[in-house]
PDB file of N, CA and C in Angstrom:
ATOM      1  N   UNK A   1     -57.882 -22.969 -82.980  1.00  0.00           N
ATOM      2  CA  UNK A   1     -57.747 -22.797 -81.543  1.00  0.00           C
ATOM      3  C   UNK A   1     -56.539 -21.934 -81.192  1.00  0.00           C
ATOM      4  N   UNK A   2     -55.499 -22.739 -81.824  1.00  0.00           N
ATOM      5  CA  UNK A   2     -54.005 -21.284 -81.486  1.00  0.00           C
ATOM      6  C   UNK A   2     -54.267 -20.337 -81.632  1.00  0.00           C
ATOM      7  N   UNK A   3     -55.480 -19.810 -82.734  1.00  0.00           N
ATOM      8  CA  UNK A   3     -55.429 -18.455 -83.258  1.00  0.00           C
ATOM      9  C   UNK A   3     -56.470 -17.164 -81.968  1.00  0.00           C
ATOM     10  N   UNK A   4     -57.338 -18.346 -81.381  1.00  0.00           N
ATOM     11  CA  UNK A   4     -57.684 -17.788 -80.175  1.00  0.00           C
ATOM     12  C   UNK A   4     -57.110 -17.634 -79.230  1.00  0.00           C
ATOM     13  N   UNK A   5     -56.133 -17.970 -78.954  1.00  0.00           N
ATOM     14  CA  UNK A   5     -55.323 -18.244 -77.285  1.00  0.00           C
ATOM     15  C   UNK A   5     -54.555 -16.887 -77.572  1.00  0.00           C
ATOM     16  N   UNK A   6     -53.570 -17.457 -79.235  1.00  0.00           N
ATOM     17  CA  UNK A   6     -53.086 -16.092 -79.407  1.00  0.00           C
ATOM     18  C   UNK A   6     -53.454 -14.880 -79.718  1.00  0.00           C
ATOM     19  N   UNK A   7     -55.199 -14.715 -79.977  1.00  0.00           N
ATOM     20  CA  UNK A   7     -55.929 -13.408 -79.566  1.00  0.00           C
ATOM     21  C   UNK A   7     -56.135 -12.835 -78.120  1.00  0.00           C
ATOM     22  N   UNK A   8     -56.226 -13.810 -77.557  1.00  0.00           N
ATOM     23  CA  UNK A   8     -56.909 -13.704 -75.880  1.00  0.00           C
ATOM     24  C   UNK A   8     -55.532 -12.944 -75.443  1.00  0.00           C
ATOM     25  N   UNK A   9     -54.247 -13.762 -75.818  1.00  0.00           N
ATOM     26  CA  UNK A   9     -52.987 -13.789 -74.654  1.00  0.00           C
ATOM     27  C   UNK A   9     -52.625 -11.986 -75.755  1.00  0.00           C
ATOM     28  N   UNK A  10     -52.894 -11.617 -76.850  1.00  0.00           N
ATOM     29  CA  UNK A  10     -52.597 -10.019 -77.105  1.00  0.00           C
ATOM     30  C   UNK A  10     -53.275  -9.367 -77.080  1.00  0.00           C
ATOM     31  N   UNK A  11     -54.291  -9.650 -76.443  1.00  0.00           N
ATOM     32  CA  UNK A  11     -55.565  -8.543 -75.593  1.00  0.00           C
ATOM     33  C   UNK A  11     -55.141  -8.797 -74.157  1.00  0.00           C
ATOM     34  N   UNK A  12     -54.733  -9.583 -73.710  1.00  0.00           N
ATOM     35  CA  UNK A  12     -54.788  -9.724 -71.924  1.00  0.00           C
ATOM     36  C   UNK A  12     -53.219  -9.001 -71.586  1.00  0.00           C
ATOM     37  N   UNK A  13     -52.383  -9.462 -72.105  1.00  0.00           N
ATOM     38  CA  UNK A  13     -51.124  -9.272 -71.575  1.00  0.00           C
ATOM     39  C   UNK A  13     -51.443  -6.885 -72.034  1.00  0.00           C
ATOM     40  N   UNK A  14     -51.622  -6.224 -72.894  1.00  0.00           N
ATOM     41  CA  UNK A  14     -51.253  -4.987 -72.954  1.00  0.00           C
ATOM     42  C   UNK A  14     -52.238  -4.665 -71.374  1.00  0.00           C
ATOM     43  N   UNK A  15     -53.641  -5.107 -71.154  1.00  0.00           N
ATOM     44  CA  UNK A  15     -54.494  -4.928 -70.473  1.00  0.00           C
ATOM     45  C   UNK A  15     -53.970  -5.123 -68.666  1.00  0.00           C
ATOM     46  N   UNK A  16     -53.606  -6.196 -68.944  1.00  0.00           N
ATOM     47  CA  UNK A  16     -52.413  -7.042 -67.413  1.00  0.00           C
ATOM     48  C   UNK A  16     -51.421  -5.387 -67.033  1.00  0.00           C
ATOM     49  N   UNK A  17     -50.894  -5.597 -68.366  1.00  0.00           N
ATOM     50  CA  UNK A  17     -49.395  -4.493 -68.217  1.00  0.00           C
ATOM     51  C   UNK A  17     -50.152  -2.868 -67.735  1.00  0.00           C
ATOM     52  N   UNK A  18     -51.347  -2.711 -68.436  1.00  0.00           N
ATOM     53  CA  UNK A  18     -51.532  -1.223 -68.424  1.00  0.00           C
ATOM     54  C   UNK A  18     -52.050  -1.129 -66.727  1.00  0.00           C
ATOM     55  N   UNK A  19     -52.763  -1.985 -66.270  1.00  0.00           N
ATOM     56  CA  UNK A  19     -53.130  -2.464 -64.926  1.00  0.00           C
ATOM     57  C   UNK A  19     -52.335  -2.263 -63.956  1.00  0.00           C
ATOM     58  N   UNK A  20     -51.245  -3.024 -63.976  1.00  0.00           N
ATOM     59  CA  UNK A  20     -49.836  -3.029 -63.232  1.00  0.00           C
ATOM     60  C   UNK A  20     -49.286  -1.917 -63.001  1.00  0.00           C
ATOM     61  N   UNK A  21     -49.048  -0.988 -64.218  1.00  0.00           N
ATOM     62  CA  UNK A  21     -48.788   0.389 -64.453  1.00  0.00           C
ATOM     63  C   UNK A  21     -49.583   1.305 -63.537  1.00  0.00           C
ATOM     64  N   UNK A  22     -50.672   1.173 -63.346  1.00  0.00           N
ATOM     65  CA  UNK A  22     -51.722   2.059 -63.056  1.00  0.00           C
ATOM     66  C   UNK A  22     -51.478   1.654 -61.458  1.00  0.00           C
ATOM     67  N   UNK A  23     -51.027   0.784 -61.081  1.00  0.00           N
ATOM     68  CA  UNK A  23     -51.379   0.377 -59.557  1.00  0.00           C
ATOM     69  C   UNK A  23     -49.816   0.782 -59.122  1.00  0.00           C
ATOM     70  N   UNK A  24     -48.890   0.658 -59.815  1.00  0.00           N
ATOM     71  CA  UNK A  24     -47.409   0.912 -59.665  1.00  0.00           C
ATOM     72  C   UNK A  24     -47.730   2.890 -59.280  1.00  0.00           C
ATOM     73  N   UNK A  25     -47.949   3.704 -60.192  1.00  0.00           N
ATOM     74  CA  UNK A  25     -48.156   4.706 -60.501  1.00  0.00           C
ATOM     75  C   UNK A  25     -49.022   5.620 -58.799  1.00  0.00           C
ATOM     76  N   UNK A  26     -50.550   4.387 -58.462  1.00  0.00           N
ATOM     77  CA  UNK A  26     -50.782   4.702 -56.923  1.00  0.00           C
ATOM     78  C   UNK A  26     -50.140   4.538 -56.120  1.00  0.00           C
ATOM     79  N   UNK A  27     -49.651   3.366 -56.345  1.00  0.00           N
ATOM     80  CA  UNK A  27     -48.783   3.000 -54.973  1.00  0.00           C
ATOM     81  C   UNK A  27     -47.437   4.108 -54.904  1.00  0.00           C
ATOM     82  N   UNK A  28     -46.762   4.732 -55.882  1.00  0.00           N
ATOM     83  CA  UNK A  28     -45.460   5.588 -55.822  1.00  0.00           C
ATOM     84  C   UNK A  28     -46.164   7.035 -55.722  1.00  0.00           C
ATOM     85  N   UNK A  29     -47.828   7.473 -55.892  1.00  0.00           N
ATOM     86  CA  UNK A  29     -48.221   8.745 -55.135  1.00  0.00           C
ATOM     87  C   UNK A  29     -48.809   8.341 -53.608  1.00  0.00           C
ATOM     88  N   UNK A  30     -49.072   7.143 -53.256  1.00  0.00           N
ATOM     89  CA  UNK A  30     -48.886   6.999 -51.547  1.00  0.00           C
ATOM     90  C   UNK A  30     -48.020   6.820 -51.213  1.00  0.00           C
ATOM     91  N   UNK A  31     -46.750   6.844 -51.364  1.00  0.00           N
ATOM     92  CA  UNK A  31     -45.826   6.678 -51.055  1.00  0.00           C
ATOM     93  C   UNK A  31     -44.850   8.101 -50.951  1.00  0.00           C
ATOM     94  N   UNK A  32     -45.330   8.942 -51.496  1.00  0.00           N
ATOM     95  CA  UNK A  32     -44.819  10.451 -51.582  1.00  0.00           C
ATOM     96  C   UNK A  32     -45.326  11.017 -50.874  1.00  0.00           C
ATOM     97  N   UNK A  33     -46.818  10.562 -51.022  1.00  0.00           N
ATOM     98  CA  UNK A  33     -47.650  11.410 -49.864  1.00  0.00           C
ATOM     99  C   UNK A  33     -47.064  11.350 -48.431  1.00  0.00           C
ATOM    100  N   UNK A  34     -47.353   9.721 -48.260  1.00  0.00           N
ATOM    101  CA  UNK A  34     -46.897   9.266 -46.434  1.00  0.00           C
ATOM    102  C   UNK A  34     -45.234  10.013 -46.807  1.00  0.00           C
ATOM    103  N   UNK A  35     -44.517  10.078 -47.274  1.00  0.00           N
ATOM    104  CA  UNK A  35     -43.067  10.897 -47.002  1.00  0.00           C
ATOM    105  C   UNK A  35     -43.186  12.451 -46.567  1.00  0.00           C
ATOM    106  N   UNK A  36     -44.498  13.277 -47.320  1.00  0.00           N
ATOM    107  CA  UNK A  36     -43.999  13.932 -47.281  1.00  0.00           C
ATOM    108  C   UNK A  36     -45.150  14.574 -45.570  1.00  0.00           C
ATOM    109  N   UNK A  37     -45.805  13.945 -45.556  1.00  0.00           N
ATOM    110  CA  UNK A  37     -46.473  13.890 -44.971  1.00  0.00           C
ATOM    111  C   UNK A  37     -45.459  13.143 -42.996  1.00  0.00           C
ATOM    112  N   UNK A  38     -44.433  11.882 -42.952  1.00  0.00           N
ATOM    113  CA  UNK A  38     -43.773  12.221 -42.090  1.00  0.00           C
ATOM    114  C   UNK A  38     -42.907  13.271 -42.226  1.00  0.00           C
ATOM    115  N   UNK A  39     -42.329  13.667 -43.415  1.00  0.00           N
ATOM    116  CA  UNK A  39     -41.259  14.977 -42.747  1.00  0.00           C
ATOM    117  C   UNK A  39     -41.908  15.700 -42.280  1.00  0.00           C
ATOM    118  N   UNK A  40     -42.931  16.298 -42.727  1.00  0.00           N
ATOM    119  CA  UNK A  40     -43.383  17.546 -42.057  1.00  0.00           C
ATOM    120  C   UNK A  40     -43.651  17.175 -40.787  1.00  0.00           C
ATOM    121  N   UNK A  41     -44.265  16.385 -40.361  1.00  0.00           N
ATOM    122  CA  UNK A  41     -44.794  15.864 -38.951  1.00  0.00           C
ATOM    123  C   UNK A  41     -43.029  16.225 -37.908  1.00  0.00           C
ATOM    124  N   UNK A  42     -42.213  15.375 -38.372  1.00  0.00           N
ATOM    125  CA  UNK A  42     -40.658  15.431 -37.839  1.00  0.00           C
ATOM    126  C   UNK A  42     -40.570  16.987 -37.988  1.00  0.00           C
ATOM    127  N   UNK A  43     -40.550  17.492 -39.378  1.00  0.00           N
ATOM    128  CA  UNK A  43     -40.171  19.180 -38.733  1.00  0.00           C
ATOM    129  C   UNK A  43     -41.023  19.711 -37.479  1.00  0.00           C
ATOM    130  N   UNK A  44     -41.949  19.525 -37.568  1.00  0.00           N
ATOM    131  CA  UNK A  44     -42.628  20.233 -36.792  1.00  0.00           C
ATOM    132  C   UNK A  44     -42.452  19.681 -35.231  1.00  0.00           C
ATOM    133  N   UNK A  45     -41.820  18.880 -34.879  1.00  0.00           N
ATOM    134  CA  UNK A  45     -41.276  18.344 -34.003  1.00  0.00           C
ATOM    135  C   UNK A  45     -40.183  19.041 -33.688  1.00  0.00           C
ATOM    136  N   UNK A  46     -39.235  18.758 -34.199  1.00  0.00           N
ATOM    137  CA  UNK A  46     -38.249  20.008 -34.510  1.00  0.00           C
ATOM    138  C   UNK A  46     -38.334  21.379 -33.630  1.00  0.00           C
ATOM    139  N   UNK A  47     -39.318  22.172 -34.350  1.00  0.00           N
ATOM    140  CA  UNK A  47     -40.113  23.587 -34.660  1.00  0.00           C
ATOM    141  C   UNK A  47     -40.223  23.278 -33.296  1.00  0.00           C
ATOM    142  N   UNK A  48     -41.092  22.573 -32.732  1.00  0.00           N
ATOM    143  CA  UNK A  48     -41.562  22.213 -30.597  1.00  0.00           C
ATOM    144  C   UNK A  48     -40.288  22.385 -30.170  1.00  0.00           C
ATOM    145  N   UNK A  49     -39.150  21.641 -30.357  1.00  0.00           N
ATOM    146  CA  UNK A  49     -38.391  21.808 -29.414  1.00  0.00           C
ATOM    147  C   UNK A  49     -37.690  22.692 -29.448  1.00  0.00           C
ATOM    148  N   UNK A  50     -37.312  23.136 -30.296  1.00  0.00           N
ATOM    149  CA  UNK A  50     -36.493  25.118 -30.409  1.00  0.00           C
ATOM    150  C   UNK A  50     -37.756  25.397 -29.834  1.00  0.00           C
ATOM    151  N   UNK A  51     -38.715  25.514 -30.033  1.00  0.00           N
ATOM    152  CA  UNK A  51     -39.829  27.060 -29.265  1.00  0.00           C
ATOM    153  C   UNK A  51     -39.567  26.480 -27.495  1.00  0.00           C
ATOM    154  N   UNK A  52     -39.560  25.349 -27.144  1.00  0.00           N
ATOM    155  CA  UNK A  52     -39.888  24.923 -25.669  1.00  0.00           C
ATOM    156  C   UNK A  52     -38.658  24.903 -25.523  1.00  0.00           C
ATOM    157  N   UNK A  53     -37.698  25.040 -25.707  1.00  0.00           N
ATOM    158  CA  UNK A  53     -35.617  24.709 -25.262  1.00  0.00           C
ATOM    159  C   UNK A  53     -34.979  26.085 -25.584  1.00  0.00           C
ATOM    160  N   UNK A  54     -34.731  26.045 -26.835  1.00  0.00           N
ATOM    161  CA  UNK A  54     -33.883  27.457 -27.234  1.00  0.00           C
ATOM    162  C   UNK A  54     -34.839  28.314 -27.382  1.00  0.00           C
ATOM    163  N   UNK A  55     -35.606  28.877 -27.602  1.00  0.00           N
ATOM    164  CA  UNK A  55     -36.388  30.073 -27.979  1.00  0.00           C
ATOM    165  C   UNK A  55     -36.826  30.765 -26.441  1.00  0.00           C
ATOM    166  N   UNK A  56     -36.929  29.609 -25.780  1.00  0.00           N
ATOM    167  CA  UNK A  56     -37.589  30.247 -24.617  1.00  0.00           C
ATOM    168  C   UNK A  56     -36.328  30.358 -23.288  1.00  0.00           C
ATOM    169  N   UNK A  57     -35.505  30.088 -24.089  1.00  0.00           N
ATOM    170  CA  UNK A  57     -34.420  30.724 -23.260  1.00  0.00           C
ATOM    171  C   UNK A  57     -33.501  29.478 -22.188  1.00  0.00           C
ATOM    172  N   UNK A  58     -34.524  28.895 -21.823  1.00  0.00           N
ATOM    173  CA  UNK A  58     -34.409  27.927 -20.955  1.00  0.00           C
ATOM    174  C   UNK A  58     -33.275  26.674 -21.084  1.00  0.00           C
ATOM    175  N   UNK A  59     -32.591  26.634 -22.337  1.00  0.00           N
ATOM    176  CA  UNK A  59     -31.668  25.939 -22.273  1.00  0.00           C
ATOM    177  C   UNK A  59     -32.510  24.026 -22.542  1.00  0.00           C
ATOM    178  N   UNK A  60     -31.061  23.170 -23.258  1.00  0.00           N
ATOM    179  CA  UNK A  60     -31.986  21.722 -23.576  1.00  0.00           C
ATOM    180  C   UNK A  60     -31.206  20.816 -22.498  1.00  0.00           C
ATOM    181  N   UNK A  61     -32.242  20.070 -22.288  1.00  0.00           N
ATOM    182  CA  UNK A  61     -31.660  18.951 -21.330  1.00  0.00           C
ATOM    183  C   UNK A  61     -31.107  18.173 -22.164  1.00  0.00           C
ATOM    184  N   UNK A  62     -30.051  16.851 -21.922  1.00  0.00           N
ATOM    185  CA  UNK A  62     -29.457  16.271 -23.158  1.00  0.00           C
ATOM    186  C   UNK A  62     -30.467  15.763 -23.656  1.00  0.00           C
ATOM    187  N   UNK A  63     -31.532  14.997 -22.880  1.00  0.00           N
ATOM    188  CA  UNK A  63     -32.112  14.191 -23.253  1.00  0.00           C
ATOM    189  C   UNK A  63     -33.038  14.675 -24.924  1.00  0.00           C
ATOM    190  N   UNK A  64     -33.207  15.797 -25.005  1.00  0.00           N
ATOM    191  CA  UNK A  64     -34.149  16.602 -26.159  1.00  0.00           C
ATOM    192  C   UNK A  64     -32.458  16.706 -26.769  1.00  0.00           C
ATOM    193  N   UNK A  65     -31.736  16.955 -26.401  1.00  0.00           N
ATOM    194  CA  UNK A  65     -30.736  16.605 -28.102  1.00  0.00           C
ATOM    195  C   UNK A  65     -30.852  15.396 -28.642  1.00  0.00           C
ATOM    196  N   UNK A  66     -30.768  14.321 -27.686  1.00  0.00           N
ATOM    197  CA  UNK A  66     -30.874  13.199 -27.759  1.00  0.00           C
ATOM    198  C   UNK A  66     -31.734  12.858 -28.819  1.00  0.00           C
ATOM    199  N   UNK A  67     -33.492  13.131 -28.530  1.00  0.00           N
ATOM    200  CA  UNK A  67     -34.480  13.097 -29.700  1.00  0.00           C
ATOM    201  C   UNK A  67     -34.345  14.387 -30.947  1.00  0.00           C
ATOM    202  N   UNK A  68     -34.011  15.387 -30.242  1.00  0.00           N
ATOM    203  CA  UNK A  68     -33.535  16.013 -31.579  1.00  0.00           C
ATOM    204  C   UNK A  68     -33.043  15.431 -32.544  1.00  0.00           C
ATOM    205  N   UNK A  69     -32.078  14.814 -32.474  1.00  0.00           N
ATOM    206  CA  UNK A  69     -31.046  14.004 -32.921  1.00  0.00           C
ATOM    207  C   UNK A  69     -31.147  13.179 -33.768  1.00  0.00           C
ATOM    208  N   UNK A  70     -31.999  12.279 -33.129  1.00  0.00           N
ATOM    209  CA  UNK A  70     -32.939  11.017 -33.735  1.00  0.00           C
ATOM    210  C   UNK A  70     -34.278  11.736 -34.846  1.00  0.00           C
ATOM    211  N   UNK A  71     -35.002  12.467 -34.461  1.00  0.00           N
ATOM    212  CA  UNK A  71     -35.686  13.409 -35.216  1.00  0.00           C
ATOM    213  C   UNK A  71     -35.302  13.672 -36.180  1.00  0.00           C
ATOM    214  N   UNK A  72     -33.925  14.812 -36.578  1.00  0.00           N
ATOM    215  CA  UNK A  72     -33.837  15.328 -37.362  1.00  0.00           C
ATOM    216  C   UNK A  72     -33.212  13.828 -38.449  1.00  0.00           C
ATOM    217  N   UNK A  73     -32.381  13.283 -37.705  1.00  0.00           N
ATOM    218  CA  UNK A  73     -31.667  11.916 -38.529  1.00  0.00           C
ATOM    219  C   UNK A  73     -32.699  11.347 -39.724  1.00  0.00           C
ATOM    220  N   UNK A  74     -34.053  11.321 -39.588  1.00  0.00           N
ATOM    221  CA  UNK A  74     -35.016  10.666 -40.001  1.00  0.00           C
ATOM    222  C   UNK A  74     -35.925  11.545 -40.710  1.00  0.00           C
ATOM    223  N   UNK A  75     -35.871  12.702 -40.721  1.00  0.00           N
ATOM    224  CA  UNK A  75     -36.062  13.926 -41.075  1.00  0.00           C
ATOM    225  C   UNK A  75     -35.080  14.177 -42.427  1.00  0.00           C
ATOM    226  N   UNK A  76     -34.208  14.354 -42.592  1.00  0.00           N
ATOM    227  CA  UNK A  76     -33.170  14.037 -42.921  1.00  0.00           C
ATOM    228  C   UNK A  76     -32.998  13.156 -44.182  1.00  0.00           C
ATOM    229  N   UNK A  77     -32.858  12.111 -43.591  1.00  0.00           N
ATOM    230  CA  UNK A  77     -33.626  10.646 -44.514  1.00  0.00           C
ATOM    231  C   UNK A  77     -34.352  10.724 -44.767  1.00  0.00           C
ATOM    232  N   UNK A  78     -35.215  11.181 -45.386  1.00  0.00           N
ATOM    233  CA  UNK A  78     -36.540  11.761 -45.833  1.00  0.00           C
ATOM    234  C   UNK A  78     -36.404  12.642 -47.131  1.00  0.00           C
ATOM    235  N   UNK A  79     -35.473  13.393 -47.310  1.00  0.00           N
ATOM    236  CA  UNK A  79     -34.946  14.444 -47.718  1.00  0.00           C
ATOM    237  C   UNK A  79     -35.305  15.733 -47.258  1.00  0.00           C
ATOM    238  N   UNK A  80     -35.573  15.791 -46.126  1.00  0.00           N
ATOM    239  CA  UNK A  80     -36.533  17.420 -45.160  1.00  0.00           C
ATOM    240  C   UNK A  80     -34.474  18.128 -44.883  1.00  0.00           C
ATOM    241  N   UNK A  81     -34.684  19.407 -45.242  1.00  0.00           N
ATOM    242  CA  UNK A  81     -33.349  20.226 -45.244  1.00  0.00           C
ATOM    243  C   UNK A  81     -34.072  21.427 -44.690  1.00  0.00           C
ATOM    244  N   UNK A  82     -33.342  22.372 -45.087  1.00  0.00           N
ATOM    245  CA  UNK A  82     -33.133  23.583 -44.830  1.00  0.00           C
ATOM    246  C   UNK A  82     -33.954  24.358 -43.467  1.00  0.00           C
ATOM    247  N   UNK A  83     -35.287  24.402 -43.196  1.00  0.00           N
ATOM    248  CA  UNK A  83     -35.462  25.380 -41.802  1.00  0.00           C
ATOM    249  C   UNK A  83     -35.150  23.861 -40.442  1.00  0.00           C
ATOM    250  N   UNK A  84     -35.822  22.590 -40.931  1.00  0.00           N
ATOM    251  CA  UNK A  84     -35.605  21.470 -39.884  1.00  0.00           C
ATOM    252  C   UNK A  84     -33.774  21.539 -40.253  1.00  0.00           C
ATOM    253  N   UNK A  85     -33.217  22.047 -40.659  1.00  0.00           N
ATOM    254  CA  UNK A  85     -31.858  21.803 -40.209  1.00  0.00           C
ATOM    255  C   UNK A  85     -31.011  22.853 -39.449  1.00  0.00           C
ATOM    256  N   UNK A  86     -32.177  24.110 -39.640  1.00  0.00           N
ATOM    257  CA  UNK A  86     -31.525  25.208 -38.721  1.00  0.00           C
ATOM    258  C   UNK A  86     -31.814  24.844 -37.651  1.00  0.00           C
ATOM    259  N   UNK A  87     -33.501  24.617 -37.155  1.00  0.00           N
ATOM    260  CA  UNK A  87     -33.747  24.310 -36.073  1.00  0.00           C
ATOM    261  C   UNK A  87     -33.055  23.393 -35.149  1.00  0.00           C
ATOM    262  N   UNK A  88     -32.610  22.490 -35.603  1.00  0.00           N
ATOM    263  CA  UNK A  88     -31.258  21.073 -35.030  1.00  0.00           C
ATOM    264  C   UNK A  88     -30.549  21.417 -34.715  1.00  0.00           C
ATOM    265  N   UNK A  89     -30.070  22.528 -35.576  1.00  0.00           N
ATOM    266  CA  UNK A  89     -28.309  23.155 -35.398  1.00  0.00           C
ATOM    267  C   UNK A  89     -28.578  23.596 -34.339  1.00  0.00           C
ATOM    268  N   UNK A  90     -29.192  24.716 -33.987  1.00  0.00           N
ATOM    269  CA  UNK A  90     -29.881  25.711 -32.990  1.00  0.00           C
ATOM    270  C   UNK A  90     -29.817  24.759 -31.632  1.00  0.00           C
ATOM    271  N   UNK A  91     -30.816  23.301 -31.918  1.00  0.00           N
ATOM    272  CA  UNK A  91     -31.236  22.911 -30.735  1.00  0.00           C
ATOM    273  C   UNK A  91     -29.774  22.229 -30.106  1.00  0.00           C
ATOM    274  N   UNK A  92     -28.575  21.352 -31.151  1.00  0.00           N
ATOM    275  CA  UNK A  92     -27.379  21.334 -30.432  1.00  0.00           C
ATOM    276  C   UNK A  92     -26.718  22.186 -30.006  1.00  0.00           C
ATOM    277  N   UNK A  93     -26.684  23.075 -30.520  1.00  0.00           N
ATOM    278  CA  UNK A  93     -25.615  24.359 -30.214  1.00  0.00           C
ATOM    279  C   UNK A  93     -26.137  25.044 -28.473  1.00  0.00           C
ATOM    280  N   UNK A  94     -27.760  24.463 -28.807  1.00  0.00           N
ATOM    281  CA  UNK A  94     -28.173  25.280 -27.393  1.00  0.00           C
ATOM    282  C   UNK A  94     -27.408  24.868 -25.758  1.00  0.00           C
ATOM    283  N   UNK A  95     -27.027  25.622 -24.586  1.00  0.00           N
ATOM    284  CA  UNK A  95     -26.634  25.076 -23.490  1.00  0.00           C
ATOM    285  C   UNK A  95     -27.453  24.155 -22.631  1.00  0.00           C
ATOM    286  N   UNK A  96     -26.917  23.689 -22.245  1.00  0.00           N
ATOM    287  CA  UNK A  96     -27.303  22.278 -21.814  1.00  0.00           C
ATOM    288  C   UNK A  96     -28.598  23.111 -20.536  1.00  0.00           C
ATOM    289  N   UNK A  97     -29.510  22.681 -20.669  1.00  0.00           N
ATOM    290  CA  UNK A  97     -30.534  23.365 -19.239  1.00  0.00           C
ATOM    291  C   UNK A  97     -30.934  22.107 -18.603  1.00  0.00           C
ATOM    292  N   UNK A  98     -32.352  22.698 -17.857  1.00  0.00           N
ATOM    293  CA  UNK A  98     -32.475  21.613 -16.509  1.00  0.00           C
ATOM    294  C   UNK A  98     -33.429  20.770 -17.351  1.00  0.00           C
ATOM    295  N   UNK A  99     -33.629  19.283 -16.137  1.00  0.00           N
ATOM    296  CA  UNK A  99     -34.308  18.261 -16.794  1.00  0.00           C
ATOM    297  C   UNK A  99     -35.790  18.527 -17.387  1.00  0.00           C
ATOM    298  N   UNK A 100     -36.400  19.028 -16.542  1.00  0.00           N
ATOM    299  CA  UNK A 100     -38.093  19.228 -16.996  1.00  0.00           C
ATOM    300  C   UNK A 100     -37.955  20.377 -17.716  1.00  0.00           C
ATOM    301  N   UNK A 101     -39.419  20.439 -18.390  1.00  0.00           N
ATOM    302  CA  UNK A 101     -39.668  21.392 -18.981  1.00  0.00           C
ATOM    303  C   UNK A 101     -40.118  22.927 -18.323  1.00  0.00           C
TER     304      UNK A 101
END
């Protein structure tokens, strides 16, 4: 009887482990995906408010630094750099304009 349990338990346990592995392995490519998948969403948020604030001349109300702000922060945390960080710079640096769009 031991000699079965201890067949069963060194067939189940590599089988258990390779399992685990395999579900570890999906779960850390959905997990890259949904990342990379919000930064871009946040850049492109970003990208809106330079074209509708600074690009168009019109100047940002605080309130869009405000979400800029928060945007890029999380953006950011994400690891999203380089054009979502020009765009930020851009959108603080821009002069303060009127409330609406």
């Amino acid at each position: 009887m031991d000699q079965i349990v201890q067949a069963a338990v060194s067939w189940a346990v590599p089988a258990v482990l390779a399992g685990l592995l395999a579900s570890l392995v999906r779960l850390y490519r959905l997990v890259a995906a949904l990342q990379e998948g919000v930064r871009t969403s946040l850049r492109s948020r970003l990208v809106d408010l330079h074209k509708d604030y600074v690009a168009s001349g019109s100047g940002c109300p605080d309130w869009v630094k405000r979400e800029a702000e928060q945007v890029y922060h999380a953006y950011h945390g994400l690891g999203g750099n380089g054009v979502g960080t020009h765009y930020y710079q851009e959108i603080i640096d821009a002069p303060v304009g009127a409330e609406g769009r």
